[in-house]
Protein backbone atom coordinates (compact mmCIF):
# COMPACT_ATOMS: atom_id res chain seq x y z
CA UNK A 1 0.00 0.00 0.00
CA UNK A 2 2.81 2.38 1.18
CA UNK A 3 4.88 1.80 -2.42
CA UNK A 4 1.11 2.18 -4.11
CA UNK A 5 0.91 5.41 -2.27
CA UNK A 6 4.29 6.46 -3.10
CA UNK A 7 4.02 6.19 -6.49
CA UNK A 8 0.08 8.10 -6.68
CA UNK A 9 2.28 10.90 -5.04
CA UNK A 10 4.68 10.70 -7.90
CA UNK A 11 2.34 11.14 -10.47
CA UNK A 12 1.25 15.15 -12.32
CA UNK A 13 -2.02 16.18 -10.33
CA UNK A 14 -4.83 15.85 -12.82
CA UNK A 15 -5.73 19.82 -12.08
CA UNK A 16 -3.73 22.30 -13.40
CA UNK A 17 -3.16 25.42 -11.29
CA UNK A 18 -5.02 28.52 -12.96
CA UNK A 19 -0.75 29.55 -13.65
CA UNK A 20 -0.18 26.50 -15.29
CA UNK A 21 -3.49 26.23 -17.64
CA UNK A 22 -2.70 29.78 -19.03
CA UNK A 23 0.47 28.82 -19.65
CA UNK A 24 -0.78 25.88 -21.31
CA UNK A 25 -2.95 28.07 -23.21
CA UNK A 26 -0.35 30.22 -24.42
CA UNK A 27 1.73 27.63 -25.63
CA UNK A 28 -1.53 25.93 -27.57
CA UNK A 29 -2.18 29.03 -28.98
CA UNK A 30 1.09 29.81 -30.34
CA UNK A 31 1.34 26.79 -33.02
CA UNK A 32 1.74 28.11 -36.26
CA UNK A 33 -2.35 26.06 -36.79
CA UNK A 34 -3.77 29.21 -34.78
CA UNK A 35 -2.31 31.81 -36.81
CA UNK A 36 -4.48 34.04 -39.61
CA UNK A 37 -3.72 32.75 -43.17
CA UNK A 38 -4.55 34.24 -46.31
CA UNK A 39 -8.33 33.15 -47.00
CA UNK A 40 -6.86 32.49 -50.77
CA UNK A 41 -4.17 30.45 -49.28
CA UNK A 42 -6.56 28.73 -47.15
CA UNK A 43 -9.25 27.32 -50.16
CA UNK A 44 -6.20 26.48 -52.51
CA UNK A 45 -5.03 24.38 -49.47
CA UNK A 46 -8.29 23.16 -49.45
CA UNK A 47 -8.82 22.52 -53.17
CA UNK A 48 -5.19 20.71 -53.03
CA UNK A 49 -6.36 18.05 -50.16
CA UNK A 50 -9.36 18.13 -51.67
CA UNK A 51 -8.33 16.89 -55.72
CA UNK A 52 -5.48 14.61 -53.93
CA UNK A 53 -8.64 12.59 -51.89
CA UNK A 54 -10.88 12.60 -55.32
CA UNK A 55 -7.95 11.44 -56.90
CA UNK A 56 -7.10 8.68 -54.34
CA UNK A 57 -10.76 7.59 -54.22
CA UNK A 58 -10.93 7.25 -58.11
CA UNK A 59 -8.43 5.02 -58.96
CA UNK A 60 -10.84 2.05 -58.34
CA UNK A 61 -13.55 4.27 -59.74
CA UNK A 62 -14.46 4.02 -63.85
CA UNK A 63 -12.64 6.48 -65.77
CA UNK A 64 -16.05 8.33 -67.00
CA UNK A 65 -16.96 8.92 -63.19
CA UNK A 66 -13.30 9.88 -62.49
CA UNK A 67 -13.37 12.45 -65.78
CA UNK A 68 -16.73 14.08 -64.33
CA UNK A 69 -15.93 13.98 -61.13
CA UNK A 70 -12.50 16.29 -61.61
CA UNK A 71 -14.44 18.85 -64.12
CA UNK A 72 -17.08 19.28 -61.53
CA UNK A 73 -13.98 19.94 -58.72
CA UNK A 74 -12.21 22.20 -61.22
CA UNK A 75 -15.47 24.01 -61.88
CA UNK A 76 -15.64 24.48 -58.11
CA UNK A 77 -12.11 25.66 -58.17
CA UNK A 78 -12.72 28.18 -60.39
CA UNK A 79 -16.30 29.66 -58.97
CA UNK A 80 -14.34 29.86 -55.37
CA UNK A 81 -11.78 31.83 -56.62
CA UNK A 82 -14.10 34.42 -58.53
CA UNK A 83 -15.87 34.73 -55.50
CA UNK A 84 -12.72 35.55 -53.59
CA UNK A 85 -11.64 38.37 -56.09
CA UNK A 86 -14.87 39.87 -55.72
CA UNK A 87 -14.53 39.79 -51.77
CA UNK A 88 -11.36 41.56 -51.79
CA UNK A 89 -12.46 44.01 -54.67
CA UNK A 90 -15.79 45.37 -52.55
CA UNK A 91 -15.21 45.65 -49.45
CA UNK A 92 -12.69 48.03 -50.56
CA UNK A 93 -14.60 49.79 -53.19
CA UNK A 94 -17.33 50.25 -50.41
CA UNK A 95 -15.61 50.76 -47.36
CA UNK A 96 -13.28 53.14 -48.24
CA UNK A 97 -14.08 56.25 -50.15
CA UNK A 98 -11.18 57.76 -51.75
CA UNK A 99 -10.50 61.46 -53.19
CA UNK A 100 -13.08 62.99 -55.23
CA UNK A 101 -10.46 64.46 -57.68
CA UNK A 102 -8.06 61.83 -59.15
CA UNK A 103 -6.85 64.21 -61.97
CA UNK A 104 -6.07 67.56 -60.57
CA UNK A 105 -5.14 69.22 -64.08
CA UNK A 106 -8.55 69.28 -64.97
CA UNK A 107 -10.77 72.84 -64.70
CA UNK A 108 -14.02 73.00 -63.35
CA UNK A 109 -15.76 73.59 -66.58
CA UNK A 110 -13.46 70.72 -68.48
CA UNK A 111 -15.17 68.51 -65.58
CA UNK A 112 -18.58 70.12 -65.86
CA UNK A 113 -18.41 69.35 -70.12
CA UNK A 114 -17.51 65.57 -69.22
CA UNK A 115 -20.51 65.65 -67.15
CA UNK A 116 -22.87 67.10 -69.61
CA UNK A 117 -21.85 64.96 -72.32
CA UNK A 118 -22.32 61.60 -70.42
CA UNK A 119 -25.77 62.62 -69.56
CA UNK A 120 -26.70 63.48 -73.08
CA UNK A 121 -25.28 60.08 -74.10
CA UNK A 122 -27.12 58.29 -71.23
CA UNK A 123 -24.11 57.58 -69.20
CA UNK A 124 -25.60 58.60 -65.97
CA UNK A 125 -22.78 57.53 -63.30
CA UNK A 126 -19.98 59.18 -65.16
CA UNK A 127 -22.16 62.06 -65.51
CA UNK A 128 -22.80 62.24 -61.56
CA UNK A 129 -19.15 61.74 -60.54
CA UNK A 130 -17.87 64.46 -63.07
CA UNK A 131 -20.55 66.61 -62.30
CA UNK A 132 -19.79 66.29 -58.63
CA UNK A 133 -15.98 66.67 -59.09
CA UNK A 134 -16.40 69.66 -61.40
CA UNK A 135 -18.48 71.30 -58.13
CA UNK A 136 -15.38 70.82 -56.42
CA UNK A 137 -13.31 71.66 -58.52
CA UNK A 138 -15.00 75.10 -59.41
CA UNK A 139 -15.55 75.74 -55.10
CA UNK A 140 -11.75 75.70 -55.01
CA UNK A 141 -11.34 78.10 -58.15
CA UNK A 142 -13.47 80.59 -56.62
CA UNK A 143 -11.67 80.35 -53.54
CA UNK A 144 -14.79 78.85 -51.05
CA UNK A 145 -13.13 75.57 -50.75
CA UNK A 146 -9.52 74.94 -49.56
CA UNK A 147 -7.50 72.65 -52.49
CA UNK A 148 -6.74 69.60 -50.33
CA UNK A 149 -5.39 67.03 -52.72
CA UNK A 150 -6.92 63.50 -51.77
CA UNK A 151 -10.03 64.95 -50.08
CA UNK A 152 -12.92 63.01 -50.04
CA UNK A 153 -16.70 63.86 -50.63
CA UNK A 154 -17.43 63.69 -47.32
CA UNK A 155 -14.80 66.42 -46.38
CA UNK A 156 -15.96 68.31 -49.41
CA UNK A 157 -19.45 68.22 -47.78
CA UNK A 158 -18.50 69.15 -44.37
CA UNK A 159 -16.35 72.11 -45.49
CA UNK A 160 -19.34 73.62 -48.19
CA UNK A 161 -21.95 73.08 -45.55
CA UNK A 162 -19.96 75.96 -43.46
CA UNK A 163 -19.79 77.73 -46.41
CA UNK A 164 -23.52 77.25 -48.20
CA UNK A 165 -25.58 76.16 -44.91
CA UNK A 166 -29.22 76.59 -46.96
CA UNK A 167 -27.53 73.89 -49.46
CA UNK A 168 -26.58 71.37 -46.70
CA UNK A 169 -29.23 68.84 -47.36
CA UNK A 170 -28.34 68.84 -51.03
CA UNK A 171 -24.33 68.70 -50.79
CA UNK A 172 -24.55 65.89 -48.11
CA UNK A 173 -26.73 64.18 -50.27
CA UNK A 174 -24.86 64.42 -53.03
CA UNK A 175 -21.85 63.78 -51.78
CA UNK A 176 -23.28 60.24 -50.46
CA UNK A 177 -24.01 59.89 -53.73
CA UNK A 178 -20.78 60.48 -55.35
CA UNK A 179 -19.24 57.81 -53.22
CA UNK A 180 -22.11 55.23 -53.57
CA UNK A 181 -21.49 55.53 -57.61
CA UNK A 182 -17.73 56.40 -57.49
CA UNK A 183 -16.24 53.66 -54.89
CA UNK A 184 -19.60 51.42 -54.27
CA UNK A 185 -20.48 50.13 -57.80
CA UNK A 186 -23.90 51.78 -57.32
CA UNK A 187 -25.97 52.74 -60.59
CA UNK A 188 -26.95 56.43 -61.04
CA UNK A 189 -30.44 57.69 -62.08
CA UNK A 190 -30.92 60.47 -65.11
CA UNK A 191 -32.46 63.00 -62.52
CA UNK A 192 -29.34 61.90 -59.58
CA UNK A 193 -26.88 63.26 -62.34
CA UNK A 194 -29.39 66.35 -63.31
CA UNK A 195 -29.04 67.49 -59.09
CA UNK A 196 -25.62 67.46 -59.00
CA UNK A 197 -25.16 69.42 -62.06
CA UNK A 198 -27.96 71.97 -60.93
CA UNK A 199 -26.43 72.21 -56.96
CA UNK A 200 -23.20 73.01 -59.44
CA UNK A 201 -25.08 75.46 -60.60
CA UNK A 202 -26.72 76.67 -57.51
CA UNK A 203 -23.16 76.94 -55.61
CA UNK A 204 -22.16 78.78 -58.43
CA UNK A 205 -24.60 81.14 -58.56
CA UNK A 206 -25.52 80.28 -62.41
CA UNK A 207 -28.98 80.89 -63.45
C-alpha cells in the first residue's frame, strides 16, 4: 500500500493550477495552426487536399466517373476563386471612399463638359461623378473651398456646408451619392446626375 501510495504521489495532479493552464494556453495558442492565413491560401489548401482525396478515391472508380468527377472539382475551383476576387475588390470599393479628384489638371468647366456629355449620351454615373468633381473643382477656383489634394466627398461636404448652410441637405446628399457611384459600384439615375449638375449650378450662382 505504502509503495502504491508512493508512487500516486509521484504522479502530475490531474488539475492544473489557474498559472499553469494559461500557460498551457499560451503555448496551444502559439502553433503556427492558430495563426491568420490568407483566405486564398486557405481554399487552394483546401482545393489541393481536396483533388489529392478525389484522386485517391478514383483510382478504383471508372474512368467516366473519375473524368466528371474532376471537371465538376475544377469548376468548383474556379467559382471559389471568382468569388474571392470579388470579396477583396468590394469591401474596398465600399468601405473606403477615396478622393473625389483623381486628376487635378482638370478645370471646373473641363469637368462640368464631361458631365454634360455623359448625360446626353445616357451615361448617368460618369455624368454624376464628373458633375460632382467639377463642383469641387469650381468651389476651389473661386476660392470657397480649400485645395486639399486627396479629399474626399465627405470632407468636401462638411467644409461647403460651413460655407452654403441653406444647401446642406443637397451637398450631403450628393456627396453620399458620389461615393455610392464612385467607390460602391452603385448605378446612377438620369435626374441623380441632373441634381448634381444643378447644386453646381446653384453653388455657383448660375442661373
Amino acid at each position: 500500500m505504502s509503495t502504491l501510495l508512493r508512487a500516486l504521489a509521484m504522479e502530475p495532479p490531474l488539475d492544473p493550477s489557474g498559472d499553469e493552464a494559461r500557460s498551457l494556453l499560451r503555448r496551444e495558442l502559439a502553433h503556427p495552426d492558430y495563426h491568420d492565413r490568407n483566405p486564398f491560401d486557405v481554399t487552394l489548401d483546401w482545393l489541393d487536399r481536396t483533388l489529392n482525396g478525389l484522386l485517391d478515391g478514383a483510382r478504383g472508380a471508372p474512368p467516366l466517373s473519375t473524368f466528371a468527377a474532376i471537371v465538376a472539382f475544377l469548376l468548383l475551383g474556379l467559382a471559389l476563386a471568382w468569388l474571392l476576387s470579388r470579396a477583396r475588390r468590394t469591401p474596398r470599393a465600399a468601405g473606403r471612399p477615396g478622393a473625389v479628384v483623381d486628376d487635378s489638371s482638370l478645370t471646373a468647366a473641363e469637368l462640368r463638359a464631361r458631365a454634360e456629355r455623359a448625360l446626353a449620351d445616357g451615361r448617368n454615373a460618369e455624368a454624376l461623378v464628373d458633375g460632382f468633381r467639377a463642383l469641387t473643382v469650381r468651389q476651389v477656383e473661386r476660392g470657397w473651398l480649400d485645395d486639399r489634394p486627396g479629399a474626399t466627398a465627405h470632407e468636401v461636404a462638411g467644409a461647403l456646408a460651413t460655407t452654403y448652410p441653406g444647401q446642406r441637405g443637397r451637398v450631403a446628399g450628393s456627396a453620399a451619392l458620389f461615393d455610392a457611384v464612385r467607390y460602391g459600384d452603385r448605378p446612377a439615375t438620369h435626374d441623380q446626375a441632373a441634381d448634381v449638375l444643378a447644386l453646381d449650378d446653384a453653388l455657383a450662382g448660375r442661373r
